[in-house]
C-alpha atoms as a PDB file:
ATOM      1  CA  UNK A   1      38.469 -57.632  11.153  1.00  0.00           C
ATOM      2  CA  UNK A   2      38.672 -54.509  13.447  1.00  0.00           C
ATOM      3  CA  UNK A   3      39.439 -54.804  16.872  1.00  0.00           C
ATOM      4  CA  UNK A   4      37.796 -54.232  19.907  1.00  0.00           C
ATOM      5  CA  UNK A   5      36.922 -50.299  20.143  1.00  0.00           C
ATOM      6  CA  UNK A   6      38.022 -49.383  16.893  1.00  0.00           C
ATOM      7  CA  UNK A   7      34.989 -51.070  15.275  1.00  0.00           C
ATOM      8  CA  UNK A   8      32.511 -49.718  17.120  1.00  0.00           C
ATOM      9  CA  UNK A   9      34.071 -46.203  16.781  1.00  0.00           C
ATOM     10  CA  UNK A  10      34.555 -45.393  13.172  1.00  0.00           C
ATOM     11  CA  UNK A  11      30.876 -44.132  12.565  1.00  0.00           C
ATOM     12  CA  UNK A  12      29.872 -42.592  15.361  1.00  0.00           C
ATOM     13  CA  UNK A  13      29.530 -38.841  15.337  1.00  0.00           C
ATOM     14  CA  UNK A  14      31.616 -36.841  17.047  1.00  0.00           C
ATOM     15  CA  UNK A  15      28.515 -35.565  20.025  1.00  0.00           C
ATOM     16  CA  UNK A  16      27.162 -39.566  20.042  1.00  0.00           C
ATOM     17  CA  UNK A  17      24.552 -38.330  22.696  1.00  0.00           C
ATOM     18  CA  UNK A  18      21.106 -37.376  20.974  1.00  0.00           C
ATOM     19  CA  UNK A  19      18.375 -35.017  21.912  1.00  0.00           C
ATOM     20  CA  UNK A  20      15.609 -37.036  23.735  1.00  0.00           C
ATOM     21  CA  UNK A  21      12.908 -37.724  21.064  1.00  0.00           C
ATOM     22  CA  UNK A  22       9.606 -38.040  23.135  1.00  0.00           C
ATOM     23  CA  UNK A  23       8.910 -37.148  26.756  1.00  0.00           C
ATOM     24  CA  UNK A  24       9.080 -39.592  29.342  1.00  0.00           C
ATOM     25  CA  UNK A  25       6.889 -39.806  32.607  1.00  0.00           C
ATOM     26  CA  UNK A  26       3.633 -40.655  32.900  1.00  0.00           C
ATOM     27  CA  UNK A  27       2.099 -38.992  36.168  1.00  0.00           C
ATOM     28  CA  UNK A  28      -1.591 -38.558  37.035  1.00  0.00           C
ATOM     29  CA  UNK A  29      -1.696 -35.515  34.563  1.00  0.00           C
ATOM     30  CA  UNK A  30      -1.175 -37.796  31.830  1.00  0.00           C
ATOM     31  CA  UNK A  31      -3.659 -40.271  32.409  1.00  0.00           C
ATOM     32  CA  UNK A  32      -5.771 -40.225  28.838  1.00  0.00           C
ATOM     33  CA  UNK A  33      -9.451 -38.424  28.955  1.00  0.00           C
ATOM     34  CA  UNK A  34     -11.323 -42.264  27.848  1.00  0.00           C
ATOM     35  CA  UNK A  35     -10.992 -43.062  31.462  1.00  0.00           C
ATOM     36  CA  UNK A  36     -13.074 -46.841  31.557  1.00  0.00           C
ATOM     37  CA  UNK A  37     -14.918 -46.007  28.244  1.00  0.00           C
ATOM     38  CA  UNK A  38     -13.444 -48.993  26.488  1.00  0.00           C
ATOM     39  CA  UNK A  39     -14.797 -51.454  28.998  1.00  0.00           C
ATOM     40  CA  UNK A  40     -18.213 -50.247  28.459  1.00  0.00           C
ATOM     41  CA  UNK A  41     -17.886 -50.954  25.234  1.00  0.00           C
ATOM     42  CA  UNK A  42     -17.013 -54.506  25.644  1.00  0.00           C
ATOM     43  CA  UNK A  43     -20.243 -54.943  28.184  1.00  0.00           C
ATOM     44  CA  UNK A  44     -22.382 -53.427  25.664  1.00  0.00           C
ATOM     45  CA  UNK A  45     -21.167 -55.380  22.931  1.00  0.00           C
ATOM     46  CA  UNK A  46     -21.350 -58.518  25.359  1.00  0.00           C
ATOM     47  CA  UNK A  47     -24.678 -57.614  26.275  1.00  0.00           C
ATOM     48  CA  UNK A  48     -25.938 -56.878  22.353  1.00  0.00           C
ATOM     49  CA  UNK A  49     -24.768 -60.537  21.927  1.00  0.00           C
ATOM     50  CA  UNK A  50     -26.505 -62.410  24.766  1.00  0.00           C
ATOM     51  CA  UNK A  51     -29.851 -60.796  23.763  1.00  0.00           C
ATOM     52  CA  UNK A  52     -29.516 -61.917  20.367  1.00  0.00           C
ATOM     53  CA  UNK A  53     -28.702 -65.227  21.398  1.00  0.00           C
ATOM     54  CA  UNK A  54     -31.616 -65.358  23.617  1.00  0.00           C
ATOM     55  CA  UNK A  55     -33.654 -63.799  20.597  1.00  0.00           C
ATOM     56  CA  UNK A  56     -32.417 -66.392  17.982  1.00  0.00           C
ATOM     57  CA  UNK A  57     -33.174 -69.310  20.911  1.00  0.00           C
ATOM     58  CA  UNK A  58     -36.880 -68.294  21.867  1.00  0.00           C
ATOM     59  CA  UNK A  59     -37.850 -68.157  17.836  1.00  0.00           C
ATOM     60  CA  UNK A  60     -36.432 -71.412  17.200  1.00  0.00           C
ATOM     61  CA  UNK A  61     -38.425 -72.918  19.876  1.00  0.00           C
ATOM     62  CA  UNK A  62     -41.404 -71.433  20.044  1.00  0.00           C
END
């Protein structure tokens, strides 16, 4: 078995530092444009169930 450093070191490139890939950050400018839409969507949804509940209640018992 290879020894401490030399193991690691007989692949590597010769420049082992890469280009960065993707763009890091995050500020204010890169907040995405759907802003709260997806919890409106969960209310509605909520709320589409609850009235067919209610809908599927007051025929049984009437």
């Amino acid at each position: 078995m290879a020894g401490g450093n030399d193991f690691y070191s007989q692949d590597r490139p010769e420049n082992p530092r890469l280009a960065e890939d993707r763009p890091r950050g995050g500020g204010p400018e890169d907040r995405p444009r759907t802003g709260h839409r997806h919890v409106w969507i969960w209310w509605l949804a909520t709320a589409v169930v609850i009235l067919i509940l209610i809908l599927i209640l007051f025929f049984i018992f009437i």
